[in-house]
N, C-alpha and C. Protein backbone atom coordinates (compact mmCIF):
# COMPACT_ATOMS: atom_id res chain seq x y z
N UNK A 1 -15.97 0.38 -2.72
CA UNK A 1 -14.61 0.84 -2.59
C UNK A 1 -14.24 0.81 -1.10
N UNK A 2 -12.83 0.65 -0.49
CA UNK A 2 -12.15 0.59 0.12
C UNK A 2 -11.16 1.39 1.14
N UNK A 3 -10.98 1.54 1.96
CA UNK A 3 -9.12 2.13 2.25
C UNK A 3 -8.72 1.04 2.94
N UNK A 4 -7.55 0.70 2.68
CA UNK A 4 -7.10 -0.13 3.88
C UNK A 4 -5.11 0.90 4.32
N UNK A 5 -4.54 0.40 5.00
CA UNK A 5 -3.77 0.28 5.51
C UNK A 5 -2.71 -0.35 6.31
N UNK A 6 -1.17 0.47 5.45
CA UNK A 6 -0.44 -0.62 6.19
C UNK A 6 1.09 -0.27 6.74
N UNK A 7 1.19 -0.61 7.78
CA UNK A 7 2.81 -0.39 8.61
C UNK A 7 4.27 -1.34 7.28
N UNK A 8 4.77 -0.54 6.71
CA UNK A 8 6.00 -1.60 5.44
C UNK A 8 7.57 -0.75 5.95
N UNK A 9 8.34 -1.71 5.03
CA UNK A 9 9.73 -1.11 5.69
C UNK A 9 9.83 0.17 4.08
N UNK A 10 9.27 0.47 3.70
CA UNK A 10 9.81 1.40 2.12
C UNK A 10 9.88 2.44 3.13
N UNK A 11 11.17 2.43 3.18
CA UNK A 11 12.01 4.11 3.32
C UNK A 11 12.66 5.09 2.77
N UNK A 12 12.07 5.35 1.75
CA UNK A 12 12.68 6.08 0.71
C UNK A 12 12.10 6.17 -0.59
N UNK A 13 12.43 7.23 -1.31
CA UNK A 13 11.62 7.16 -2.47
C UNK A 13 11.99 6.30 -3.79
N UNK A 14 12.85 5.44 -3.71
CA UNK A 14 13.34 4.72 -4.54
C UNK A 14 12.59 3.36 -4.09
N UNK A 15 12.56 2.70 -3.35
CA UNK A 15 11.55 2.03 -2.49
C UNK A 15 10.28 1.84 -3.24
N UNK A 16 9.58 3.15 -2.51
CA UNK A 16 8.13 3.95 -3.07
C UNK A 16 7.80 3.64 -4.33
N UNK A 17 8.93 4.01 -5.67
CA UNK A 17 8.99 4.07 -6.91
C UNK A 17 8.84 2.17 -7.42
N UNK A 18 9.35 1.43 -6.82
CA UNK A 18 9.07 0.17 -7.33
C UNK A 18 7.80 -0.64 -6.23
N UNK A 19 7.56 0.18 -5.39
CA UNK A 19 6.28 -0.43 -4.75
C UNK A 19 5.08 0.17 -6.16
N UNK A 20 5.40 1.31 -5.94
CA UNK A 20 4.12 2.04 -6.57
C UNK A 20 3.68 1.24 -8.06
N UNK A 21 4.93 1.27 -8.71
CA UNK A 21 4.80 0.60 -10.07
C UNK A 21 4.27 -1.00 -10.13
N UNK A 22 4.96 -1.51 -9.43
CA UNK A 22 4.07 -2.62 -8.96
C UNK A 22 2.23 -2.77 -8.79
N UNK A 23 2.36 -1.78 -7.93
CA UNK A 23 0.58 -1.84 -7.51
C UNK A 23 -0.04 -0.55 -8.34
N UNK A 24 0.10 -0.08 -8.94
CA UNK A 24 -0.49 0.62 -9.54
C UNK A 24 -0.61 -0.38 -11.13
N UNK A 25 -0.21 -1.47 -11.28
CA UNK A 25 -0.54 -2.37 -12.65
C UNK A 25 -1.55 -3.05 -12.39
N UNK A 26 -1.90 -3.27 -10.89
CA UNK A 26 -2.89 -4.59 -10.54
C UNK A 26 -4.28 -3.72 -10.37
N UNK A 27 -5.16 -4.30 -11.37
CA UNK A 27 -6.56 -4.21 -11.29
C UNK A 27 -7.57 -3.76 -10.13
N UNK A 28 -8.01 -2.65 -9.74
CA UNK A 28 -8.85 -2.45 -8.94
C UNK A 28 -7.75 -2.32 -7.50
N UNK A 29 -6.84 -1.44 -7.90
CA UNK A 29 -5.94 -0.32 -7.04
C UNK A 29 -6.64 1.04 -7.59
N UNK A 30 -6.87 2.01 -6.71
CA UNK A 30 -7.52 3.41 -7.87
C UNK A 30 -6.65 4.49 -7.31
N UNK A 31 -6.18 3.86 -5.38
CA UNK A 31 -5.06 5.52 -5.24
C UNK A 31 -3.67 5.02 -4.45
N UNK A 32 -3.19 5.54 -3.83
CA UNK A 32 -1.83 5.00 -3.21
C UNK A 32 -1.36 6.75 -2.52
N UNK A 33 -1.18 6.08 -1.23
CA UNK A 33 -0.42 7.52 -0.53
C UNK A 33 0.33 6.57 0.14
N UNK A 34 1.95 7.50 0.38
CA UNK A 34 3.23 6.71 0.88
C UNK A 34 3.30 7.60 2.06
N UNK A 35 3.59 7.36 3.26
CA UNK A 35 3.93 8.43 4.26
C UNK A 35 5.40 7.81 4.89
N UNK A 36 6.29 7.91 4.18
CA UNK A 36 7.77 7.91 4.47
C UNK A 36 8.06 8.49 5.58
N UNK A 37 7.36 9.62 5.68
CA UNK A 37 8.00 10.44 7.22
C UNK A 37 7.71 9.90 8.58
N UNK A 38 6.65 8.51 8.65
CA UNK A 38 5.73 8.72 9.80
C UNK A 38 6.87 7.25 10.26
N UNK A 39 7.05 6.97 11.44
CA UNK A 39 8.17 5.67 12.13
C UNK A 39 7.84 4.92 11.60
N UNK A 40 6.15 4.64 10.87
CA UNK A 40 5.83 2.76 10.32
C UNK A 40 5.70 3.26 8.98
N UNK A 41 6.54 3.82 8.37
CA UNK A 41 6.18 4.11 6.41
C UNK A 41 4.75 3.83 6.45
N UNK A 42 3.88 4.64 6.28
CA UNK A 42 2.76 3.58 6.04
C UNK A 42 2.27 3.91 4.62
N UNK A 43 1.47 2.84 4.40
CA UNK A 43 1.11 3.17 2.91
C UNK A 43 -0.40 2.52 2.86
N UNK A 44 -1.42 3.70 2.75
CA UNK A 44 -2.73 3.68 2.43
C UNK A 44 -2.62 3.25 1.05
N UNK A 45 -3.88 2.56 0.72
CA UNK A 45 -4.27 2.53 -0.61
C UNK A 45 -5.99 2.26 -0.70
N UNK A 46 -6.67 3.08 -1.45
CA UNK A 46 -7.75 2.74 -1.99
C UNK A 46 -8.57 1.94 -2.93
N UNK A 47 -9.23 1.03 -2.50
CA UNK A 47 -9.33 0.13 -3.95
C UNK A 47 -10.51 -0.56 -3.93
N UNK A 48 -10.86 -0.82 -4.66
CA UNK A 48 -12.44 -1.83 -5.21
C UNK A 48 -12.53 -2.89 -3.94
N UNK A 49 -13.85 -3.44 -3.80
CA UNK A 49 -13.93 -4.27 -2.91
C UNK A 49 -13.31 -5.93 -2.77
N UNK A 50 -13.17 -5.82 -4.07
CA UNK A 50 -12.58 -7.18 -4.25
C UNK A 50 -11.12 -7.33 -3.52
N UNK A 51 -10.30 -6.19 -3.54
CA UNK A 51 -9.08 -6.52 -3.04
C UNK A 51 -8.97 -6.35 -1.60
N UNK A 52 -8.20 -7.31 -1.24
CA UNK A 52 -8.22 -7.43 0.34
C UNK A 52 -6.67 -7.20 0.77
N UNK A 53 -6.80 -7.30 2.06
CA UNK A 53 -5.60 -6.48 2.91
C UNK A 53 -4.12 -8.11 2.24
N UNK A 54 -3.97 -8.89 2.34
CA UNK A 54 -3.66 -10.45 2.38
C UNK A 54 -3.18 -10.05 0.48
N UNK A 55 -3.97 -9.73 -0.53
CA UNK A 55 -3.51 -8.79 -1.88
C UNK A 55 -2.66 -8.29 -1.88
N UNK A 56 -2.51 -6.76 -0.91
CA UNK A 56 -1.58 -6.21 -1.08
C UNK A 56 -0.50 -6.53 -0.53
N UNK A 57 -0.90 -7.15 0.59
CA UNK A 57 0.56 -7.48 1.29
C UNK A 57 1.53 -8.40 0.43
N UNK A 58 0.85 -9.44 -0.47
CA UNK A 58 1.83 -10.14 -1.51
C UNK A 58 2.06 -9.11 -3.00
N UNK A 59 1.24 -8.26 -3.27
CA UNK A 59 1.99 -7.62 -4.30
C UNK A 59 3.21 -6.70 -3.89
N UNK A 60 3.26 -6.14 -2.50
CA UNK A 60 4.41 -5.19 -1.76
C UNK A 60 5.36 -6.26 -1.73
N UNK A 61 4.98 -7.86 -1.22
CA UNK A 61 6.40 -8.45 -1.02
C UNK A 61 6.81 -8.72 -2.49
N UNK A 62 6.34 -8.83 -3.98
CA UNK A 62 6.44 -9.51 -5.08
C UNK A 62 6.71 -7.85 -5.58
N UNK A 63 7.42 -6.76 -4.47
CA UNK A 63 8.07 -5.71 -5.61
C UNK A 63 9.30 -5.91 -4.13
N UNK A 64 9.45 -6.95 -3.46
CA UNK A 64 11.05 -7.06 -2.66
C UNK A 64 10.42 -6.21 -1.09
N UNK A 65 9.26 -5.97 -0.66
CA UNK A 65 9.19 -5.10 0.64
C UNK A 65 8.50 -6.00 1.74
N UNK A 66 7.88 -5.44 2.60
CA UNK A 66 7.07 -6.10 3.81
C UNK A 66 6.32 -4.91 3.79
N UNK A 67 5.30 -5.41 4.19
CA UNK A 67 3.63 -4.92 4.23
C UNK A 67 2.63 -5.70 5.73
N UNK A 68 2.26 -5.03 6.35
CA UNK A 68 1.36 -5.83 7.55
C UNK A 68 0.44 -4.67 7.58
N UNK A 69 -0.49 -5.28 7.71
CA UNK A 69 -1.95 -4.36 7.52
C UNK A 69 -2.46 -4.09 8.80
N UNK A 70 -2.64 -2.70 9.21
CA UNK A 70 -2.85 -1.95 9.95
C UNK A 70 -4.55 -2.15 10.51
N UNK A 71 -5.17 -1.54 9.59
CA UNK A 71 -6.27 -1.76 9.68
C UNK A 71 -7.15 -0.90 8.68
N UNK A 72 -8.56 -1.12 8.37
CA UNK A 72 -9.65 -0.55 7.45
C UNK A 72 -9.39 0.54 8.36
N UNK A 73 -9.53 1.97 7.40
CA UNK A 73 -9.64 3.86 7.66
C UNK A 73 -10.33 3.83 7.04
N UNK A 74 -11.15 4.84 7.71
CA UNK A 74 -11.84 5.95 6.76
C UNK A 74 -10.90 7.23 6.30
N UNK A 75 -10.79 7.26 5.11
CA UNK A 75 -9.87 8.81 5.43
C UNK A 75 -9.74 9.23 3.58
N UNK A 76 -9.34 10.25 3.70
CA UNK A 76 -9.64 10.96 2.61
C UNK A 76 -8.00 11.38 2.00
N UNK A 77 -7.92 10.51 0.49
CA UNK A 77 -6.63 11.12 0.05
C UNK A 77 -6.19 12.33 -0.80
């Protein structure tokens, strides 16, 4: 298992709501935290090893957003 991270434009929770639904269908996603409040939205996600940073960034653009990956965290959701 995984964390990765990433700087996206979802500002808002309507945003959030069709990112989330999006990546929460694709296989070997297990968590998702949105931080709307912070200047780069960022949006952690936890997931199996198979999925890579280059994954999410096309499932965020294939729900209409931008995604650029920050970098591997350790961190606890």
């Amino acid at each position: 298992m995984k964390n990765l991270k990433f700087d996206t434009n979802i500002h808002c929770e309507s945003c959030e709501s069709k990112v989330r639904s999006v990546l929460e269908q694709k296989k070997g996603i297990i968590n998702l935290h949105f931080d709307l409040n912070s200047a780069k939205k960022i949006l952690k996600v936890e997931c199996e090893d198979y999925i890579n940073a280059e994954d999410i960034v096309l499932y965020v653009k294939s729900a209409g957003y931008e995604a650029k990956a920050i970098e591997k965290f350790l961190g606890i959701f």
